[in-house]
C-alpha atoms as a PDB file:
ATOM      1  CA  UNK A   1       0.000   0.000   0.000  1.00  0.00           C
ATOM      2  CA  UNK A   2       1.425   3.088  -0.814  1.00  0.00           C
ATOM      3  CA  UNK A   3       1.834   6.325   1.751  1.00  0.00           C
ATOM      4  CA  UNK A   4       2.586   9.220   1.493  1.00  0.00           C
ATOM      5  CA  UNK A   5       4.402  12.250   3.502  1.00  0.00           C
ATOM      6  CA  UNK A   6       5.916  15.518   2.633  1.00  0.00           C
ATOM      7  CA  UNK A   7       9.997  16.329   3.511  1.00  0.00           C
ATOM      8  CA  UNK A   8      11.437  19.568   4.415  1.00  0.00           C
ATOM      9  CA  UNK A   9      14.453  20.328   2.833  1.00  0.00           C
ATOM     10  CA  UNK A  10      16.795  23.535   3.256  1.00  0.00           C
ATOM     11  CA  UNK A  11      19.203  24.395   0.698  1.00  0.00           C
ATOM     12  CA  UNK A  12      20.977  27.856  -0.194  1.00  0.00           C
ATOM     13  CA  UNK A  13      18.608  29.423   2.460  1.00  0.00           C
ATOM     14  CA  UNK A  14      15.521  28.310   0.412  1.00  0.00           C
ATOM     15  CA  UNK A  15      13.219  25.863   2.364  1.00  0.00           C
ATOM     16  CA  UNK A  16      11.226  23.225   0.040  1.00  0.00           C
ATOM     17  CA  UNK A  17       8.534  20.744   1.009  1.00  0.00           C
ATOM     18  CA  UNK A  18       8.472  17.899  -1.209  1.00  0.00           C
ATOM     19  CA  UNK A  19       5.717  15.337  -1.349  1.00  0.00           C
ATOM     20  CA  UNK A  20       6.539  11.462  -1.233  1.00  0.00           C
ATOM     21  CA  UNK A  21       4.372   8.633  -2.285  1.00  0.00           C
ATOM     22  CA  UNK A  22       6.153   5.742  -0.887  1.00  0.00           C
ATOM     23  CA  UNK A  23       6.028   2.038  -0.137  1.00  0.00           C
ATOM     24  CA  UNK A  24       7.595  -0.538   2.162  1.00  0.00           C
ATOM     25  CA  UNK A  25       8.177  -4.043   0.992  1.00  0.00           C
ATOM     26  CA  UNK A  26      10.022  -6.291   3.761  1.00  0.00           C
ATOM     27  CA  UNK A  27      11.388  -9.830   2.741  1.00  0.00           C
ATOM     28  CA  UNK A  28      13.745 -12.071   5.115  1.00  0.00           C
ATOM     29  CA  UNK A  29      15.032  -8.711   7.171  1.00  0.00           C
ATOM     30  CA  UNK A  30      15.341  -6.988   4.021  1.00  0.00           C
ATOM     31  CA  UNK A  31      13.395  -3.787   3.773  1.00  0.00           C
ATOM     32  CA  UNK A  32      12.981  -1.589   0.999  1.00  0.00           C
ATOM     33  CA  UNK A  33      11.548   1.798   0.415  1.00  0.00           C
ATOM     34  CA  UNK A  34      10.706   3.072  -3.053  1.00  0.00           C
ATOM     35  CA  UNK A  35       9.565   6.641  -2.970  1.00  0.00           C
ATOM     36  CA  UNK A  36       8.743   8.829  -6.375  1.00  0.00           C
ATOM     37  CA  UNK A  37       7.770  12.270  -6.009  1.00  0.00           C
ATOM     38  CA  UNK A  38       4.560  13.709  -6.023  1.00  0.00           C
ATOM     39  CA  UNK A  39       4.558  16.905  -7.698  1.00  0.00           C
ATOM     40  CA  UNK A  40       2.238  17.804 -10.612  1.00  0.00           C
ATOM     41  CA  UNK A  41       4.812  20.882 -11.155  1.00  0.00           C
ATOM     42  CA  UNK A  42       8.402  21.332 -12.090  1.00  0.00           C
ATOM     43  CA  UNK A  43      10.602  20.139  -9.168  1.00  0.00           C
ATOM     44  CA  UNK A  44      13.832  21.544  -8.032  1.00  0.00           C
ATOM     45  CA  UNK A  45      17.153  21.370  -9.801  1.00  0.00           C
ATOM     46  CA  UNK A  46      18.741  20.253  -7.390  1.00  0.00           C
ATOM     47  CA  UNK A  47      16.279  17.604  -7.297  1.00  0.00           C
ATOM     48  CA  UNK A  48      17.482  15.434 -10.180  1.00  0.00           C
ATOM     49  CA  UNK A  49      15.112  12.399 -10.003  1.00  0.00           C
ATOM     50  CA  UNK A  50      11.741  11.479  -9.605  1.00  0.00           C
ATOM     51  CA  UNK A  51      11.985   7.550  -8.328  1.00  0.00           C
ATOM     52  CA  UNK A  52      14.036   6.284  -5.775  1.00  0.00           C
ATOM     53  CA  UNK A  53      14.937   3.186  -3.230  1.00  0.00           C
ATOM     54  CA  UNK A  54      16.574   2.371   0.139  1.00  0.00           C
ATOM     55  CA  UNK A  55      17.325  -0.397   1.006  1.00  0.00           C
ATOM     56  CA  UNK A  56      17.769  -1.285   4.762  1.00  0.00           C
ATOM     57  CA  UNK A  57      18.814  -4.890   6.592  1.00  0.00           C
ATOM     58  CA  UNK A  58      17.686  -5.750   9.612  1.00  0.00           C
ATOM     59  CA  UNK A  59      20.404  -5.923  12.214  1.00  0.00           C
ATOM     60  CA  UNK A  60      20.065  -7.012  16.090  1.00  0.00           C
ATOM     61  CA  UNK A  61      16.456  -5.101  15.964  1.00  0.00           C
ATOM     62  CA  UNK A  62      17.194  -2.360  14.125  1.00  0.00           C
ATOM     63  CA  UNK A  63      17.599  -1.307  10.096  1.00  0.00           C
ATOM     64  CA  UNK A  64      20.582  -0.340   8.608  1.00  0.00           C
ATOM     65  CA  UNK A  65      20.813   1.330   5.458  1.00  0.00           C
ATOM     66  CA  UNK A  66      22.681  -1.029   2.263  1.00  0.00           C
ATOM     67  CA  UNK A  67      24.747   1.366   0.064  1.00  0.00           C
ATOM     68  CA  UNK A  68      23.390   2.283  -3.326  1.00  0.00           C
ATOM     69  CA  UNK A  69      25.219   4.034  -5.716  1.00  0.00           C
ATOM     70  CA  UNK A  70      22.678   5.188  -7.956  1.00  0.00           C
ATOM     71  CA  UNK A  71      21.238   7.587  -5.076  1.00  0.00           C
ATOM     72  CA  UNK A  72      25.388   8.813  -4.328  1.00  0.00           C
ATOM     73  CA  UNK A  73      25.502   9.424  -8.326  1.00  0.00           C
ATOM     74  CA  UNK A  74      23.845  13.037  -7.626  1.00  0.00           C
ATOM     75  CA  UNK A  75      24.299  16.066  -6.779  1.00  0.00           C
ATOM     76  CA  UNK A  76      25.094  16.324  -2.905  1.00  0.00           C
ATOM     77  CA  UNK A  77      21.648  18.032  -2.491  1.00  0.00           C
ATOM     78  CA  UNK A  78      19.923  15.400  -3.935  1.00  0.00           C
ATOM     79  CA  UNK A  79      21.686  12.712  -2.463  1.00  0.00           C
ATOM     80  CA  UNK A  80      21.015  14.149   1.298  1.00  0.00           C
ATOM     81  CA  UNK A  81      17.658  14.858   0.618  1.00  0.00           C
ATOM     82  CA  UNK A  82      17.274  10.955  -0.403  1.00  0.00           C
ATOM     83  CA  UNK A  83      18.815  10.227   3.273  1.00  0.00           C
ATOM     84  CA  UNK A  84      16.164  12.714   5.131  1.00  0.00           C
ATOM     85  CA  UNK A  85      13.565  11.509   3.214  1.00  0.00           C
ATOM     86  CA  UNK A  86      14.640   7.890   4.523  1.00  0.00           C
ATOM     87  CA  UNK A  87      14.713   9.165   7.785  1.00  0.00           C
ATOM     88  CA  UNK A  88      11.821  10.659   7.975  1.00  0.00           C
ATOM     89  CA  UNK A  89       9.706   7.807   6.398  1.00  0.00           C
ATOM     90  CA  UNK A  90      11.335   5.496   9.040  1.00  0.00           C
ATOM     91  CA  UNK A  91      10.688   7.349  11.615  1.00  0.00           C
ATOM     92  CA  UNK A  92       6.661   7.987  10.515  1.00  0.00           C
ATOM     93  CA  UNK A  93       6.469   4.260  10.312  1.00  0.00           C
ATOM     94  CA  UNK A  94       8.203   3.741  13.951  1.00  0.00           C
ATOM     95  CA  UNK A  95      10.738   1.702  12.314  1.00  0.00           C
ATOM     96  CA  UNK A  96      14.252   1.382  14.540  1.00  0.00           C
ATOM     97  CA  UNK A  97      17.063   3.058  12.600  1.00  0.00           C
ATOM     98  CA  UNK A  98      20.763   2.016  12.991  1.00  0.00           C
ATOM     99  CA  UNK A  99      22.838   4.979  13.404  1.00  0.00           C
ATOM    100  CA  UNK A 100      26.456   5.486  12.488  1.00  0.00           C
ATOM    101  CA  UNK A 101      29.549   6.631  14.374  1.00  0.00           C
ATOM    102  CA  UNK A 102      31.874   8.656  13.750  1.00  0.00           C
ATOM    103  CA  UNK A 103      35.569   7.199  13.026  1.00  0.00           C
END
């Protein structure tokens, strides 16, 4: 079933909201989250796709995003917004999050 939510994201001092459909398919402690934007108008530049995944195992109770390069293969803008939008899905659907250290 798909959901949807909207995502804040600042850049350059200029604040967007961008609306999400998404949905969440789990499979053997494999999650994944495909998400395509919901705008009937232009989006942003910066925002250079439409369609996107995460993909997230399931590790000692929480979910840990799996690398994908197509979402690094962006501009930086674009590429962080992926990872709030991630976030903030997670988080909406009470879904534990691993989160990284620092090195």
């Amino acid at each position: 079933m798909n959901q949807s939510i909207s995502v804040s994201y600042t850049t350059q001092g200029e604040r967007y909201e961008v609306p999400l459909v998404y949905r969440i398919d789990k499979e053997a402690g494999i999650l994944t989250v495909s998400c395509a934007v919901n705008m009937t108008t232009a989006i942003p530049s910066w925002l250079q796709i439409r369609k996107f995944e995460v993909t997230a195992q399931l590790q000692q109770g929480r979910y840990c995003a799996l690398y994908n390069a197509n979402n690094d293969s962006r501009n930086i803008d674009c590429s962080l917004f992926i990872d709030k939008a991630y976030a903030a899905i997670m988080h909406c659907e009470k879904l534990n999050v691993a989160v990284g250290k620092a090195v």
